[in-house]
PDB file of N, CA and C in Angstrom:
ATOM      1  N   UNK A   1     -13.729 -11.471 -22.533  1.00  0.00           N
ATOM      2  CA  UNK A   1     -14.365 -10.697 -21.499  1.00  0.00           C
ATOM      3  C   UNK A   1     -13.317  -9.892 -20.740  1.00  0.00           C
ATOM      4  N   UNK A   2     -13.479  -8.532 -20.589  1.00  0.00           N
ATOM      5  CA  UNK A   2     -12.985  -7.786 -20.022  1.00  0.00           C
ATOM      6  C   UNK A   2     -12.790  -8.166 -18.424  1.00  0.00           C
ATOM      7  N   UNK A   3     -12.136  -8.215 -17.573  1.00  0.00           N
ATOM      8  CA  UNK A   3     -11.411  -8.094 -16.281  1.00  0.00           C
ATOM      9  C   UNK A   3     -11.774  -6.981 -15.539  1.00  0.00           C
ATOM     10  N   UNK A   4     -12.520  -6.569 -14.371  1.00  0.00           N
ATOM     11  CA  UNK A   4     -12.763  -5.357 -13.687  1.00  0.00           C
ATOM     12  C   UNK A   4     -11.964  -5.188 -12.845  1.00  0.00           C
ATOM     13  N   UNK A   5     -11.090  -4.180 -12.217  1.00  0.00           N
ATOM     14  CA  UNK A   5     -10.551  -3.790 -11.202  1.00  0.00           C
ATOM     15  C   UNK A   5     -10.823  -2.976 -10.462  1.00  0.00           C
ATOM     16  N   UNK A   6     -10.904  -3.527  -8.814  1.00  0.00           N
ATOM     17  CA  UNK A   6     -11.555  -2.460  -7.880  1.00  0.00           C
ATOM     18  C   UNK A   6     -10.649  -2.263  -7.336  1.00  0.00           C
ATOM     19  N   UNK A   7     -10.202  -0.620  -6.432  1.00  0.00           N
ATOM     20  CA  UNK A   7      -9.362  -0.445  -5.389  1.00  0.00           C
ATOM     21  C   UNK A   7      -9.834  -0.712  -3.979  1.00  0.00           C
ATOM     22  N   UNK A   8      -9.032  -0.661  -3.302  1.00  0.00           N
ATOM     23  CA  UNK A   8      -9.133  -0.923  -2.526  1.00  0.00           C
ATOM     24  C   UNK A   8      -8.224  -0.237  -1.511  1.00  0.00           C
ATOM     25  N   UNK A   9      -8.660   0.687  -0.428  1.00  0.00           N
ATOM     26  CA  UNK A   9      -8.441   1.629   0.454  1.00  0.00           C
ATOM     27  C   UNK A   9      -8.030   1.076   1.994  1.00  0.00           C
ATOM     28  N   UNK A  10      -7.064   1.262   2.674  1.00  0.00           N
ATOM     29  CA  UNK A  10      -6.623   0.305   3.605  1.00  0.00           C
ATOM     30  C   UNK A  10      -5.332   1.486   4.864  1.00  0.00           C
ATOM     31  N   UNK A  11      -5.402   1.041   5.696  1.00  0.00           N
ATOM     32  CA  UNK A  11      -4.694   1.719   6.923  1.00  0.00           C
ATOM     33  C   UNK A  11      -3.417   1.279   6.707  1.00  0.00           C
ATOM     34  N   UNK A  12      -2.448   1.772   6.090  1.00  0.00           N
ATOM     35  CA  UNK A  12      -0.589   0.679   6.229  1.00  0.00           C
ATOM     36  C   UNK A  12       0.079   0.887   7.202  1.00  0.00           C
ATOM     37  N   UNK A  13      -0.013   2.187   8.181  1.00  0.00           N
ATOM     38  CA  UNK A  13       0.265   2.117   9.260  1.00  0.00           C
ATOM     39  C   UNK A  13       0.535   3.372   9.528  1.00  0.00           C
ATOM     40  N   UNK A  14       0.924   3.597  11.074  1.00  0.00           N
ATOM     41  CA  UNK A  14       1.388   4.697  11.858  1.00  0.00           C
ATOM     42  C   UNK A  14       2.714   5.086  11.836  1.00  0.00           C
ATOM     43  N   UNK A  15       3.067   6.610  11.885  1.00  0.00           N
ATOM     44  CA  UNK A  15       4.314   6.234  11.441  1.00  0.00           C
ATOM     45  C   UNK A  15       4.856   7.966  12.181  1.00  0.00           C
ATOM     46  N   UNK A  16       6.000   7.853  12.262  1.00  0.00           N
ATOM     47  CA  UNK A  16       6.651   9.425  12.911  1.00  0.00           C
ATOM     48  C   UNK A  16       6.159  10.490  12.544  1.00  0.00           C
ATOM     49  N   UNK A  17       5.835  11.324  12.936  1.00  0.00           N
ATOM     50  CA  UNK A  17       5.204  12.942  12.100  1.00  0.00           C
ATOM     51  C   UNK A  17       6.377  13.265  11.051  1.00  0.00           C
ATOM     52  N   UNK A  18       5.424  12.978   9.994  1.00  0.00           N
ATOM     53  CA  UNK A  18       6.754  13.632   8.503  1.00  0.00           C
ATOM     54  C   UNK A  18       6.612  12.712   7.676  1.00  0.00           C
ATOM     55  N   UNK A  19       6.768  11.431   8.630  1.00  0.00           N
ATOM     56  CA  UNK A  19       7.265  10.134   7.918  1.00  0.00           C
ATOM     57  C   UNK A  19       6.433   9.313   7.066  1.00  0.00           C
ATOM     58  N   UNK A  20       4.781   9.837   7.334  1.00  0.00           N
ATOM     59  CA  UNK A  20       4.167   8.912   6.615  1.00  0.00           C
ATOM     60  C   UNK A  20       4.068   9.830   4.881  1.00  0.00           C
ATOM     61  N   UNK A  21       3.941  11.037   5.151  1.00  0.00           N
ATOM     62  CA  UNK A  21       3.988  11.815   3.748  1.00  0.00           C
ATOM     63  C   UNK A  21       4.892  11.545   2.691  1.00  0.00           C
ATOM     64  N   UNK A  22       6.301  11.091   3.755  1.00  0.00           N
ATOM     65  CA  UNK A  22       7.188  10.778   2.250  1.00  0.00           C
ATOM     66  C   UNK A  22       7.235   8.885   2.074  1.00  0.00           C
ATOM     67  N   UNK A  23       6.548   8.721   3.170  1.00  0.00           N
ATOM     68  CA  UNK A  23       6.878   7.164   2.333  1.00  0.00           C
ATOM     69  C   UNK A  23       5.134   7.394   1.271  1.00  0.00           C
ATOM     70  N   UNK A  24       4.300   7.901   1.822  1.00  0.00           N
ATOM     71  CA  UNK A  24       2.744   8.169   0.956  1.00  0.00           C
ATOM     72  C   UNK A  24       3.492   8.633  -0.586  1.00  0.00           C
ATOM     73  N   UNK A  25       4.419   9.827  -0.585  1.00  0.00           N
ATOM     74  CA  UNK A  25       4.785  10.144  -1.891  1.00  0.00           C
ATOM     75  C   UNK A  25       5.775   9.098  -2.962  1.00  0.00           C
ATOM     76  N   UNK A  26       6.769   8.445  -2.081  1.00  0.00           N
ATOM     77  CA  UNK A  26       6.988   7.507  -2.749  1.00  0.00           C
ATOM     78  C   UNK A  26       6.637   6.229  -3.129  1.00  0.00           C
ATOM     79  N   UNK A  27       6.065   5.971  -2.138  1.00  0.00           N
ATOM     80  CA  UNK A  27       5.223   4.740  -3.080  1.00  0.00           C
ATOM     81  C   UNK A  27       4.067   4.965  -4.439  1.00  0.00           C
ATOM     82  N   UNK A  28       3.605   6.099  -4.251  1.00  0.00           N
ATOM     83  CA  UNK A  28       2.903   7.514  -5.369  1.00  0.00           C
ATOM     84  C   UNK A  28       3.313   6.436  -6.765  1.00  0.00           C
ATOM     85  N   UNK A  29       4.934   7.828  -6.230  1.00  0.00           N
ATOM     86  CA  UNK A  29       5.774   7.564  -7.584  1.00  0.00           C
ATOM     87  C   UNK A  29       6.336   6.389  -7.819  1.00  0.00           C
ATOM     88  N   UNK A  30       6.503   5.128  -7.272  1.00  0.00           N
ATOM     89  CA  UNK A  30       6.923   3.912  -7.743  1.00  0.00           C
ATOM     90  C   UNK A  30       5.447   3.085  -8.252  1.00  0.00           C
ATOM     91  N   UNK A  31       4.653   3.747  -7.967  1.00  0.00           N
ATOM     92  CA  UNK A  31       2.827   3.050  -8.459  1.00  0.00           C
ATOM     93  C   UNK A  31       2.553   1.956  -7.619  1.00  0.00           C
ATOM     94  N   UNK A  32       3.321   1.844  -6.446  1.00  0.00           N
ATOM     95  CA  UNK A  32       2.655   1.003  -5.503  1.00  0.00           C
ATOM     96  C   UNK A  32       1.236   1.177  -5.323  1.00  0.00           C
ATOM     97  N   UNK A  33       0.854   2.475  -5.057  1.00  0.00           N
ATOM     98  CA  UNK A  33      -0.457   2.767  -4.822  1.00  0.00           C
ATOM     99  C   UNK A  33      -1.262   3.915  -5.560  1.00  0.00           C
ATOM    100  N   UNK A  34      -2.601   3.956  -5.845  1.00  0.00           N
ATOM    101  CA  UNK A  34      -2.959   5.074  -6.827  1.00  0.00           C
ATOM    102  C   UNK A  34      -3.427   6.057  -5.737  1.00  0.00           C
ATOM    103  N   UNK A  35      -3.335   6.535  -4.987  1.00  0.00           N
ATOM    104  CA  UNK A  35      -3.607   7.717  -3.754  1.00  0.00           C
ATOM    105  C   UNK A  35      -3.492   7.657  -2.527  1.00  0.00           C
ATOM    106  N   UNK A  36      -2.971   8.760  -2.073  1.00  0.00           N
ATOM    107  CA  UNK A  36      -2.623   8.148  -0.464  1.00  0.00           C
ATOM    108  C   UNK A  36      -3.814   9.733   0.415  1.00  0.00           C
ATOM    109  N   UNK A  37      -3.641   9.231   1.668  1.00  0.00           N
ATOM    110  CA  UNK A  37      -3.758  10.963   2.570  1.00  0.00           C
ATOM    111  C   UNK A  37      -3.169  10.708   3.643  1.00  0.00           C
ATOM    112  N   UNK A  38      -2.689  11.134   4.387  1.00  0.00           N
ATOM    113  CA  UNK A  38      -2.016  11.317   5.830  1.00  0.00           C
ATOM    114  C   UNK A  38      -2.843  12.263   6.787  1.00  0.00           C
ATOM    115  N   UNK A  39      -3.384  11.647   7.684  1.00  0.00           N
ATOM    116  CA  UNK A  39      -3.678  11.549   9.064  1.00  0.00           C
ATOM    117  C   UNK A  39      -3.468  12.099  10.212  1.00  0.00           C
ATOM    118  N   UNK A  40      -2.955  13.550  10.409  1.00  0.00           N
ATOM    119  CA  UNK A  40      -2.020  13.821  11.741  1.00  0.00           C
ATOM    120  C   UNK A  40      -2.512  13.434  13.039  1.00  0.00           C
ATOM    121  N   UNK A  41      -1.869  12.883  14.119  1.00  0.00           N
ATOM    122  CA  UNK A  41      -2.675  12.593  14.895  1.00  0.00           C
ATOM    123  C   UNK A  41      -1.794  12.953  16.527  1.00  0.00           C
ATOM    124  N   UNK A  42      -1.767  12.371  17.728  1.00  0.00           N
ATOM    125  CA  UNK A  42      -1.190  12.476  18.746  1.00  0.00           C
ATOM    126  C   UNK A  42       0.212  11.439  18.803  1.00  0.00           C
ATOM    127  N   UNK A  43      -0.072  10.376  18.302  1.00  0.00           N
ATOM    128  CA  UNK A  43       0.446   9.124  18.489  1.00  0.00           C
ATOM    129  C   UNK A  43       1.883   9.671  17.605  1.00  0.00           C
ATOM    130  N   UNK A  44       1.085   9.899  16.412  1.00  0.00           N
ATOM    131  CA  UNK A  44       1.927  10.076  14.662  1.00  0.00           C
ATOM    132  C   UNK A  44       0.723  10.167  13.763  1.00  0.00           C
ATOM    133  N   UNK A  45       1.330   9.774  12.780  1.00  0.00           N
ATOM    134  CA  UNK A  45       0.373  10.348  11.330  1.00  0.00           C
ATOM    135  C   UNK A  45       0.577   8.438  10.671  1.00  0.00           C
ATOM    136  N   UNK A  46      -0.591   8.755  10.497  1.00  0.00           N
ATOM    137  CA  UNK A  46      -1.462   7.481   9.820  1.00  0.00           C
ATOM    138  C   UNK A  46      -1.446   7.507   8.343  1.00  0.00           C
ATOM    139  N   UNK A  47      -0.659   6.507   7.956  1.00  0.00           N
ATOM    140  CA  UNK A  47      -0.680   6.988   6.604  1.00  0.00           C
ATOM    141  C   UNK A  47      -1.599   5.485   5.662  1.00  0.00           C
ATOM    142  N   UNK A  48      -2.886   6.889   4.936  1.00  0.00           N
ATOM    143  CA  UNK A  48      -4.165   5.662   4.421  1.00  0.00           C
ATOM    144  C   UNK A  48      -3.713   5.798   2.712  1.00  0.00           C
ATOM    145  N   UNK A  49      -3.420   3.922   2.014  1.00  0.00           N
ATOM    146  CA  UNK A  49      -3.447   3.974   0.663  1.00  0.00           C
ATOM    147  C   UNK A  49      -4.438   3.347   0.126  1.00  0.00           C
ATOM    148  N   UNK A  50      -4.506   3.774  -0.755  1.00  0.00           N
ATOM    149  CA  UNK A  50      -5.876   3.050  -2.019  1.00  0.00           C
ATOM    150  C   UNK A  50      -4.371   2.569  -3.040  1.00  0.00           C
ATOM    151  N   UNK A  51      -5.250   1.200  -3.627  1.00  0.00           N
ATOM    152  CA  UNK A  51      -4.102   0.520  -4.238  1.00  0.00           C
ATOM    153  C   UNK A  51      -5.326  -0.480  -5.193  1.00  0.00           C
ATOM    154  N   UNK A  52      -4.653  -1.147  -6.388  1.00  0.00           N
ATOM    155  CA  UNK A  52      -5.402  -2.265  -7.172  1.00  0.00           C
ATOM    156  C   UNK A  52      -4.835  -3.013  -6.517  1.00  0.00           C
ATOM    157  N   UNK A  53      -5.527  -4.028  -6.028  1.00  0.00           N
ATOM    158  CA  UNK A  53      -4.925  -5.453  -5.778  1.00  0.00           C
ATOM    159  C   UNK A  53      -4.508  -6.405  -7.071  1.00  0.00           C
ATOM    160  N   UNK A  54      -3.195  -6.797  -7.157  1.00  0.00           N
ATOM    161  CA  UNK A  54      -2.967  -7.340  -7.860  1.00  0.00           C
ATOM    162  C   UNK A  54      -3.334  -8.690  -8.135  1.00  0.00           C
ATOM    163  N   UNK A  55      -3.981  -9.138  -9.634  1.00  0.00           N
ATOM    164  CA  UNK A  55      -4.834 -10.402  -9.620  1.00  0.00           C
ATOM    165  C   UNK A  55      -4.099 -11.471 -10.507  1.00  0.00           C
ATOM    166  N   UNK A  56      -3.759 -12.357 -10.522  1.00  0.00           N
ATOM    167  CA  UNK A  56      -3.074 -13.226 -11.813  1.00  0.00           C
ATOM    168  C   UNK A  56      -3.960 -14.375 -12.079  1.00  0.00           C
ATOM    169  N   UNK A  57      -4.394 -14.564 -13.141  1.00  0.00           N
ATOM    170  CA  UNK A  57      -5.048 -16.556 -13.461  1.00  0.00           C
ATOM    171  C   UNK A  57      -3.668 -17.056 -13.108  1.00  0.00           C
ATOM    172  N   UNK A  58      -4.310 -18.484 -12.944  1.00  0.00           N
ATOM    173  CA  UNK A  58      -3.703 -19.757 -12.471  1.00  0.00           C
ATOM    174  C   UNK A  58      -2.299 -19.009 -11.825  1.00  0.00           C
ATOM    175  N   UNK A  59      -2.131 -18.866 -10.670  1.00  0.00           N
ATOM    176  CA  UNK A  59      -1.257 -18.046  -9.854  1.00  0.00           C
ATOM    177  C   UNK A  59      -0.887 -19.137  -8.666  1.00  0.00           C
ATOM    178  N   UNK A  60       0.365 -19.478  -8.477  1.00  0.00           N
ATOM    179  CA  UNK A  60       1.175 -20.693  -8.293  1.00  0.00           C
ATOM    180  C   UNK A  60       1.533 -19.942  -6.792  1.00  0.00           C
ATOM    181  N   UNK A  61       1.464 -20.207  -5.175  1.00  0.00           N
ATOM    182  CA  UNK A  61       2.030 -19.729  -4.580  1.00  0.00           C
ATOM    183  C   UNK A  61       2.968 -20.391  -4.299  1.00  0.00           C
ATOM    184  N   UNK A  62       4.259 -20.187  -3.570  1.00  0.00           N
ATOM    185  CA  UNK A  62       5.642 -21.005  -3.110  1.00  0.00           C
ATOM    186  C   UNK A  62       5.470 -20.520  -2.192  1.00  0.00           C
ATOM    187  N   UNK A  63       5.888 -21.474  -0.921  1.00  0.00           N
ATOM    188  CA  UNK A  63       6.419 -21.028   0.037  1.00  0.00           C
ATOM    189  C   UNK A  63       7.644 -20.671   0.280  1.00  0.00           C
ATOM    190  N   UNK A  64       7.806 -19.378   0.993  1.00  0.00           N
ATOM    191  CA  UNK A  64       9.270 -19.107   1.280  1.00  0.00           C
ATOM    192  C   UNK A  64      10.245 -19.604   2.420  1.00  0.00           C
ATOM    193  N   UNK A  65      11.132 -20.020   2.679  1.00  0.00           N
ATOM    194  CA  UNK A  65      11.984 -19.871   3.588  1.00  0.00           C
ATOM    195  C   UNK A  65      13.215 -19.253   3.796  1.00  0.00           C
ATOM    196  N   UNK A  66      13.229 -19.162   4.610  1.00  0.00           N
ATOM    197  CA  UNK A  66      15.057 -18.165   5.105  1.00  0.00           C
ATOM    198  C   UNK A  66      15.914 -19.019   4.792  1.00  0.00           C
ATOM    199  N   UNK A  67      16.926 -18.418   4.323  1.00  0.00           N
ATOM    200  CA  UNK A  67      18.436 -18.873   4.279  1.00  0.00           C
ATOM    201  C   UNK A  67      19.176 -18.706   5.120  1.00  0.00           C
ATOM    202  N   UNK A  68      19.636 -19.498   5.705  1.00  0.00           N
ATOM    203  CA  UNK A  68      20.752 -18.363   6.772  1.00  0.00           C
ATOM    204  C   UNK A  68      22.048 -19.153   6.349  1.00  0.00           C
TER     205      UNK A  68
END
């Protein structure tokens, strides 16, 4: 049986005027996300991605801790 994947469209945050376009383009091109748009606003520019959530069977979480 085939596996369906939905995206899923989400706010990542506010960010300096400029700033959300090039982090929107690079994450583009690293395939973090499959589309972005930017937002201009008063505050800053809102930058919105659509992304697959990534799914794994039997998917093991660890907890992390710091090293110091």
């Amino acid at each position: 049986m085939r596996e369906e994947f939905t995206s899923t469209t989400a706010l990542l945050g506010t960010y300096d005027p400029g700033r959300a376009q090039i982090i929107g383009e690079q994450g583009l091109a690293a395939g973090f996300w499959t589309s972005f748009e930017v937002r201009m606003g008063d505050i800053g520019d809102d930058l919105i991605i659509t992304y697959i959530p990534l799914r794994r069977k039997n998917r093991r979480i660890r907890s992390l801790r710091a090293v110091s």
